[in-house]
C-alpha atoms as a PDB file:
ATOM      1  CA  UNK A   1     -27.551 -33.349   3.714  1.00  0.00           C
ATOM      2  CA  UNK A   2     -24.967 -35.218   1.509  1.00  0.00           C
ATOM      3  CA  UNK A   3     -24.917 -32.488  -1.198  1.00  0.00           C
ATOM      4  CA  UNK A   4     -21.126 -30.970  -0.596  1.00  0.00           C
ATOM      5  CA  UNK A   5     -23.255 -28.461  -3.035  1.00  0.00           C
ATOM      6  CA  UNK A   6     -24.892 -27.055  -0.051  1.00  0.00           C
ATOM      7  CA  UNK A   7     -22.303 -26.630   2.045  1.00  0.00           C
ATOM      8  CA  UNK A   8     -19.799 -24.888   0.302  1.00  0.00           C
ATOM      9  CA  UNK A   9     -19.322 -20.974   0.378  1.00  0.00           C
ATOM     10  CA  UNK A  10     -20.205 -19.223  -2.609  1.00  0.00           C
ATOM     11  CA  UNK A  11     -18.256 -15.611  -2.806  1.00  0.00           C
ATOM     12  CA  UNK A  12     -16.304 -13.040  -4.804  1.00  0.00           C
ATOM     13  CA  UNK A  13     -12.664 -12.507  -5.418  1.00  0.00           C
ATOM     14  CA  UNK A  14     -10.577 -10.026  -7.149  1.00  0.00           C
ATOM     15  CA  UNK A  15      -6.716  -9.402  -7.900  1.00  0.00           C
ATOM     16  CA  UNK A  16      -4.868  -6.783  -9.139  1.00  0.00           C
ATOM     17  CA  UNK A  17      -1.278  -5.410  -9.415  1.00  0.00           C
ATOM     18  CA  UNK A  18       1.350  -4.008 -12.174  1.00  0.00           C
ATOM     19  CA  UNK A  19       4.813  -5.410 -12.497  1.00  0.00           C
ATOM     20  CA  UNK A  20       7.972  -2.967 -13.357  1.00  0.00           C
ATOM     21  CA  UNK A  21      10.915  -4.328 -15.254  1.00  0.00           C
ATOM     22  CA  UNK A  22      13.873  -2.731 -16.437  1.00  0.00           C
ATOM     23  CA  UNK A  23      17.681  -4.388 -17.121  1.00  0.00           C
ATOM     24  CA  UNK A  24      21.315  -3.220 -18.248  1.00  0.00           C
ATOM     25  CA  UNK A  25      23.387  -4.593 -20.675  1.00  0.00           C
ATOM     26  CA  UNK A  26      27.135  -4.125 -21.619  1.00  0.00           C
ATOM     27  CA  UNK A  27      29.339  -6.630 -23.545  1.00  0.00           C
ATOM     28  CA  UNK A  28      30.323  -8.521 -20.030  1.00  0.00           C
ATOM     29  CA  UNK A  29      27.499  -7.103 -17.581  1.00  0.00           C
ATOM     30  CA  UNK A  30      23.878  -7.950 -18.051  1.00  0.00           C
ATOM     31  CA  UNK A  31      21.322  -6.732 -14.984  1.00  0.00           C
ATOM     32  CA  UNK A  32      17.525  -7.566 -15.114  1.00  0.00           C
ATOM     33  CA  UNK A  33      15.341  -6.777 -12.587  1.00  0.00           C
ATOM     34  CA  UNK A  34      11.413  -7.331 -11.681  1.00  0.00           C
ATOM     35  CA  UNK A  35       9.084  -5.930  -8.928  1.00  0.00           C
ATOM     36  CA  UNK A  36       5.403  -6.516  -8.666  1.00  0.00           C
ATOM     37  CA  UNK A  37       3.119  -4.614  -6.113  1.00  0.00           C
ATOM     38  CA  UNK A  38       0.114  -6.548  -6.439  1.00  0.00           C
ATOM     39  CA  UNK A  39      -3.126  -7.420  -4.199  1.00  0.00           C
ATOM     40  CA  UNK A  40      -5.629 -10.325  -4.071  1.00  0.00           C
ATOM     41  CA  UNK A  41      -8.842 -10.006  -1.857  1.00  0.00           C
ATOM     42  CA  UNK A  42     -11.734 -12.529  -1.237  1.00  0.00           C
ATOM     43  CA  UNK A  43     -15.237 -11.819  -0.022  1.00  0.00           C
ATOM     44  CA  UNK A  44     -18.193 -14.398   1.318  1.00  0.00           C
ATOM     45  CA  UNK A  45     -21.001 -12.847   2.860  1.00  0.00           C
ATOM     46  CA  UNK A  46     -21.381 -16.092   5.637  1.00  0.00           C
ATOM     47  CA  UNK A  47     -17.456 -15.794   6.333  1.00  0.00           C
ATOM     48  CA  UNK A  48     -15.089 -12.933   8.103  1.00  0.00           C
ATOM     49  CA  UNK A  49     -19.113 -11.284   9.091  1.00  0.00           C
ATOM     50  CA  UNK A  50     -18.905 -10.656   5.333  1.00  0.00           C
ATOM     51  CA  UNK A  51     -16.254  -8.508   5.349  1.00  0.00           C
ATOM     52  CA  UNK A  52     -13.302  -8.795   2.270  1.00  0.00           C
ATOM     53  CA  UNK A  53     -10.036 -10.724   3.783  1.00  0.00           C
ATOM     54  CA  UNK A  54      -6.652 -11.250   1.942  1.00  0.00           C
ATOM     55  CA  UNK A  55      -6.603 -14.092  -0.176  1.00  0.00           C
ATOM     56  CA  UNK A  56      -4.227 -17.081   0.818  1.00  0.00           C
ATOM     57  CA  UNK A  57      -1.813 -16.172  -1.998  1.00  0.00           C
ATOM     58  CA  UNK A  58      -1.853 -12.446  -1.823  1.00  0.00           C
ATOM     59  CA  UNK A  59       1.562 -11.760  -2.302  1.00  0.00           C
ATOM     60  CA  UNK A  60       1.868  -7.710  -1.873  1.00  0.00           C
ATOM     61  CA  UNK A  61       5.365  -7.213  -2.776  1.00  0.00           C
ATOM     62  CA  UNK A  62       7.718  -9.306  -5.292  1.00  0.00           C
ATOM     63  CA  UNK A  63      11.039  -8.770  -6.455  1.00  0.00           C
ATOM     64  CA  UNK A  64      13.658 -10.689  -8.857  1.00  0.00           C
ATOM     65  CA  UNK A  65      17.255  -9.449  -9.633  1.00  0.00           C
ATOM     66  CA  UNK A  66      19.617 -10.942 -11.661  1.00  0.00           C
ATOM     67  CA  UNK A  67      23.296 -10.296 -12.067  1.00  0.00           C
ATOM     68  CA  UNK A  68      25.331 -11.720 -15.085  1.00  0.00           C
ATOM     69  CA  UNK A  69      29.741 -11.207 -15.508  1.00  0.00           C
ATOM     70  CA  UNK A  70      31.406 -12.470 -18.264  1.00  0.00           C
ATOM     71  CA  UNK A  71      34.535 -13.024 -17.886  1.00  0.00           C
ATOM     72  CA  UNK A  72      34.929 -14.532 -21.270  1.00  0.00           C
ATOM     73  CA  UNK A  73      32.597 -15.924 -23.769  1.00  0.00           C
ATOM     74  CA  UNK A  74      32.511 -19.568 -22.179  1.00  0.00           C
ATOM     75  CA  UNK A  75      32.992 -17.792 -18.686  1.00  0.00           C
ATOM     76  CA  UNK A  76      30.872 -16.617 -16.316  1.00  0.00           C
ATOM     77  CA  UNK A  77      29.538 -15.691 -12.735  1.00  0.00           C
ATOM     78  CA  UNK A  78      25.361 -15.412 -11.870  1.00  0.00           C
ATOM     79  CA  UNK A  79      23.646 -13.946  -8.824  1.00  0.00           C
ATOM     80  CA  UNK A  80      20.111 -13.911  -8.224  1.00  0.00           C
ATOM     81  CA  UNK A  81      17.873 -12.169  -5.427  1.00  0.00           C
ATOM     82  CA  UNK A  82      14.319 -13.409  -4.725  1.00  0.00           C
ATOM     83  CA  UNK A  83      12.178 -11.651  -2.429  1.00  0.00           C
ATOM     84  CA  UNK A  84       8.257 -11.768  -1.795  1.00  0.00           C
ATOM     85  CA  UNK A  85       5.668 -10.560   1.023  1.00  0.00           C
ATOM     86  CA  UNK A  86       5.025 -13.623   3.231  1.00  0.00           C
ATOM     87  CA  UNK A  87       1.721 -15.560   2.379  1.00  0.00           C
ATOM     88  CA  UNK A  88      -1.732 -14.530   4.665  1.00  0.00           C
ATOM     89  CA  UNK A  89      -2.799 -16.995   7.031  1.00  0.00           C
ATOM     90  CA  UNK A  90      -5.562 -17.194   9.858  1.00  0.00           C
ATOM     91  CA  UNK A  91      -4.056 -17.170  13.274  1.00  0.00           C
ATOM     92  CA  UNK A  92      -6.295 -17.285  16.563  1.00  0.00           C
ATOM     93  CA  UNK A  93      -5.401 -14.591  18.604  1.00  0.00           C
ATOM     94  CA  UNK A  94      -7.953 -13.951  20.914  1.00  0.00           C
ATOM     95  CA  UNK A  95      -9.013 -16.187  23.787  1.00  0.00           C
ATOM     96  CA  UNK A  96     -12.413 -17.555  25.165  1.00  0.00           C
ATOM     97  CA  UNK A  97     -14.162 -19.897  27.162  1.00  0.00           C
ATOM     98  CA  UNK A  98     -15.445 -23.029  25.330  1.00  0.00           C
ATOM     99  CA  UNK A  99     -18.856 -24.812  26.455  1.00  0.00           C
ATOM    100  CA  UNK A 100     -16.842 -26.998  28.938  1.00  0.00           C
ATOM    101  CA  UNK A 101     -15.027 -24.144  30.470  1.00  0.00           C
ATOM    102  CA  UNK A 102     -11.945 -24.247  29.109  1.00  0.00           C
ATOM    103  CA  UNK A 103      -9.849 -21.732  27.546  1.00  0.00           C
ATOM    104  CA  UNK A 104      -9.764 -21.607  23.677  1.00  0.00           C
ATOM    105  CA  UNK A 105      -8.348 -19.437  20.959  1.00  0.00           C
ATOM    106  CA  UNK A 106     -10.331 -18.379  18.310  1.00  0.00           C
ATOM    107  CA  UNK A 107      -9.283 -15.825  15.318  1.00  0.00           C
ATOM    108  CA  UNK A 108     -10.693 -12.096  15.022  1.00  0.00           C
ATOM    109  CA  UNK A 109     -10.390 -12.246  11.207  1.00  0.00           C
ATOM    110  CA  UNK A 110      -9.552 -14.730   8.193  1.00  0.00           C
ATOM    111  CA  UNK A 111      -5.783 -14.396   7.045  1.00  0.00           C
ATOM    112  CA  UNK A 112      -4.911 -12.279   9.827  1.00  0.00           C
ATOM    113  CA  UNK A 113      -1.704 -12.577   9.673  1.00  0.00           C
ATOM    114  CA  UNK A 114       1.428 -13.004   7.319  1.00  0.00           C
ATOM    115  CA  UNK A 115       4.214 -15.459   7.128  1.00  0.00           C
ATOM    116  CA  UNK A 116       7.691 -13.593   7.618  1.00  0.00           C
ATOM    117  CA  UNK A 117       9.005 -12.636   4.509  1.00  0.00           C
ATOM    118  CA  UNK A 118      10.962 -14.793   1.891  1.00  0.00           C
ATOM    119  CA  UNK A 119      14.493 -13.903   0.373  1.00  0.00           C
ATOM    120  CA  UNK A 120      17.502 -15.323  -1.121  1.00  0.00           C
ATOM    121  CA  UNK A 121      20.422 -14.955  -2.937  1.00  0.00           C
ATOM    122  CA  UNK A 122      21.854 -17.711  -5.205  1.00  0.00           C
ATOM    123  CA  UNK A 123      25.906 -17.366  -6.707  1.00  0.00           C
ATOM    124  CA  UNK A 124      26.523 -19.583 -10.252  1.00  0.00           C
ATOM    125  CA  UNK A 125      29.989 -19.981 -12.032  1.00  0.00           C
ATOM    126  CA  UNK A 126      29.115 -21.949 -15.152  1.00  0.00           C
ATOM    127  CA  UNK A 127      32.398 -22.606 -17.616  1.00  0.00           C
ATOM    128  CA  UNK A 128      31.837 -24.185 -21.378  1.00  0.00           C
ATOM    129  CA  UNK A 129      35.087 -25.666 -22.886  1.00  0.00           C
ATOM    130  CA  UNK A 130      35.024 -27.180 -26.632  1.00  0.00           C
ATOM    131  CA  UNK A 131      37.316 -30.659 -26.154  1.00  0.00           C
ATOM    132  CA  UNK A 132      40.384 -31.786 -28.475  1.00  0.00           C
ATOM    133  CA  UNK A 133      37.836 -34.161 -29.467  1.00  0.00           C
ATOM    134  CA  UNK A 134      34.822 -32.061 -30.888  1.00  0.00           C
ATOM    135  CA  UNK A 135      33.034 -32.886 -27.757  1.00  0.00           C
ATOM    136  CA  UNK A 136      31.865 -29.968 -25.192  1.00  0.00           C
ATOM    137  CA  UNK A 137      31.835 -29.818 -21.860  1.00  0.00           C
ATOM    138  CA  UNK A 138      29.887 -27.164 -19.999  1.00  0.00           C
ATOM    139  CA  UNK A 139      29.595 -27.157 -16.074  1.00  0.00           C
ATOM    140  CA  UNK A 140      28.692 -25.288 -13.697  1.00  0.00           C
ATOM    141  CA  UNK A 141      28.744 -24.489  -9.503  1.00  0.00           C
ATOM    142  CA  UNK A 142      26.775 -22.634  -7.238  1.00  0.00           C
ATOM    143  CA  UNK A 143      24.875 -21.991  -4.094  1.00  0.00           C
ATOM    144  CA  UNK A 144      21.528 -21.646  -3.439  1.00  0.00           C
ATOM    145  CA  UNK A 145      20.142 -19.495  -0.745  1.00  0.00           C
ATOM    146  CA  UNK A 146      23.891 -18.494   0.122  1.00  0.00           C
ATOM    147  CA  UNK A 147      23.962 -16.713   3.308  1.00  0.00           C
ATOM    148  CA  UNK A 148      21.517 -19.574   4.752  1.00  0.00           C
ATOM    149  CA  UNK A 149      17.971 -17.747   5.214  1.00  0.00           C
ATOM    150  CA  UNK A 150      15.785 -20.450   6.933  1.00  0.00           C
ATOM    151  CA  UNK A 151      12.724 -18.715   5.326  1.00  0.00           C
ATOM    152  CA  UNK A 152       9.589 -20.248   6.650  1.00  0.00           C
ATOM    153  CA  UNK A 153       7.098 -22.722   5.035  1.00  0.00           C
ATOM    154  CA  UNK A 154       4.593 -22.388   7.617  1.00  0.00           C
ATOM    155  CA  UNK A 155       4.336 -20.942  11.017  1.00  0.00           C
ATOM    156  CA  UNK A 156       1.862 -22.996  13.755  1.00  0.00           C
ATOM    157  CA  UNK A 157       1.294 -21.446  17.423  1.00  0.00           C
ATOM    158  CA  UNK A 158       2.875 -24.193  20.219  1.00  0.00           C
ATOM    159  CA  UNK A 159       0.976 -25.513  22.913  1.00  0.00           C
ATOM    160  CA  UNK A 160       3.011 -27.298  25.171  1.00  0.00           C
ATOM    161  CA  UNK A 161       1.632 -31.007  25.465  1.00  0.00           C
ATOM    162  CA  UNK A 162       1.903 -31.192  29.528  1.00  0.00           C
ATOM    163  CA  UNK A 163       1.002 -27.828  30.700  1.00  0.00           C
ATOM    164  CA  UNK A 164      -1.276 -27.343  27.589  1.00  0.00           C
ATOM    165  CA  UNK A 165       0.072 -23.659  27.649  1.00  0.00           C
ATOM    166  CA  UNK A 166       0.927 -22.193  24.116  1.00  0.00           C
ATOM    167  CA  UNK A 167       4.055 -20.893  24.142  1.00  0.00           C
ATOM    168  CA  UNK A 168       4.886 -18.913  20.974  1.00  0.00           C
ATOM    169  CA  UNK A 169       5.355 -19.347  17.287  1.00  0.00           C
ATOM    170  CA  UNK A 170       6.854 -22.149  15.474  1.00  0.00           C
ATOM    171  CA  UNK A 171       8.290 -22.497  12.001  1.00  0.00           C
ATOM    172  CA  UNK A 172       9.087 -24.950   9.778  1.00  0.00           C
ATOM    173  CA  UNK A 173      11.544 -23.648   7.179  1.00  0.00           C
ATOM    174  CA  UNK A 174      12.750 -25.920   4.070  1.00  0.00           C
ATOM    175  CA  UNK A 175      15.609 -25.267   1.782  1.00  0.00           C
ATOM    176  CA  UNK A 176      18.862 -23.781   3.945  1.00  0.00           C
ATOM    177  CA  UNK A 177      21.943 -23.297   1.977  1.00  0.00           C
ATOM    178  CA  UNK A 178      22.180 -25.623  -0.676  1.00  0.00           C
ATOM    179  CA  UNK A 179      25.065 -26.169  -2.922  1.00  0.00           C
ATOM    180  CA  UNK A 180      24.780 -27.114  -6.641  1.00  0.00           C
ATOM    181  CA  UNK A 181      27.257 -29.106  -9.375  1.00  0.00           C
ATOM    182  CA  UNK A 182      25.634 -29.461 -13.064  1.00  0.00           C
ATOM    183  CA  UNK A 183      27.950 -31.595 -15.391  1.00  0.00           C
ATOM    184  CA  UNK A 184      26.716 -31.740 -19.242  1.00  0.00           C
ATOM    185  CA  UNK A 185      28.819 -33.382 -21.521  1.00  0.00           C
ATOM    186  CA  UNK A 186      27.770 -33.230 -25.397  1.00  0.00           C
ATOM    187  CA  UNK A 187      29.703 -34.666 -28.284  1.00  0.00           C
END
């Protein structure tokens, strides 16, 4: 059949959540803050034996703080904390024989499993200074992810390519520590 029509899954899907946010603010201090507890579920009666599974996205937990000093009017430090519930993904956990005898793994559920969780916390010191000339110059320094979190893209299982043996988890984590310079010059 060369209808992609027929062969797709046709199912239900439903999210939900509520989101709290609440700040502080004094003439040099400004807090803000943001959690969401929040669920997303998907359901296909001809996947999972028809039973509801955590959608790829489901996200359970979020949270966003920021932290604001000025020092002056032109003068000031940031921080910022990130942290969410680690994304749902299928992992095959239990093992069988195939058809020609070997051993293979095959998953109990869909999105059985969650990706560790992901935090940082980012530091800015941004500076604005009017020039002799008119001009302005604003600028600013920071770090992102400052104490170096190697928070996971994705996970894979390893098989080892000689012995064909899996040997644990793998991840691939993107953005370490990065710092940051922003120059804007405006006359």
């Amino acid at each position: 059949n060369t209808n992609w029509e027929d062969r797709v899954s046709i199912g239900k899907g439903w999210s939900y959540g509520i989101e709290f946010s609440f700040g502080f603010e004094t003439d040099k201090l400004t807090w803000s803050n943001a959690y969401t507890l929040s669920r997303s579920q998907r359901k296909f009666t001809d996947l999972n034996d028809g039973e509801s599974f955590p959608y790829r996205y489901d996200r359970r937990h979020n949270v966003s703080s920021q932290l604001t000093w000025s020092f002056t009017k032109n003068q000031k430090i940031m921080m910022g904390f990130a942290f969410g519930t680690g994304n749902a993904f299928t992992l095959a956990t239990i093992e069988i024989l195939g058809p020609d005898g070997t051993p293979r793994l095959v998953p109990i559920s869909r999105n059985n499993v969650r990706v560790p969780d992901f935090h940082h916390l980012d530091l800015i010191y941004k500076n604005k200074k009017k020039l002799k000339s008119g001009a302005s110059l604003e600028y600013s320094i920071g770090v992102y992810n400052i104490y170096n979190r190697l928070n996971p893209f994705y996970v894979y299982l390893f098989q080892d390519p000689v012995t064909q043996d899996f040997d644990g988890f793998r991840k691939i984590s993107i953005y370490p520590v990065i710092p940051k310079l922003n120059v804007k010059y405006s006359w």
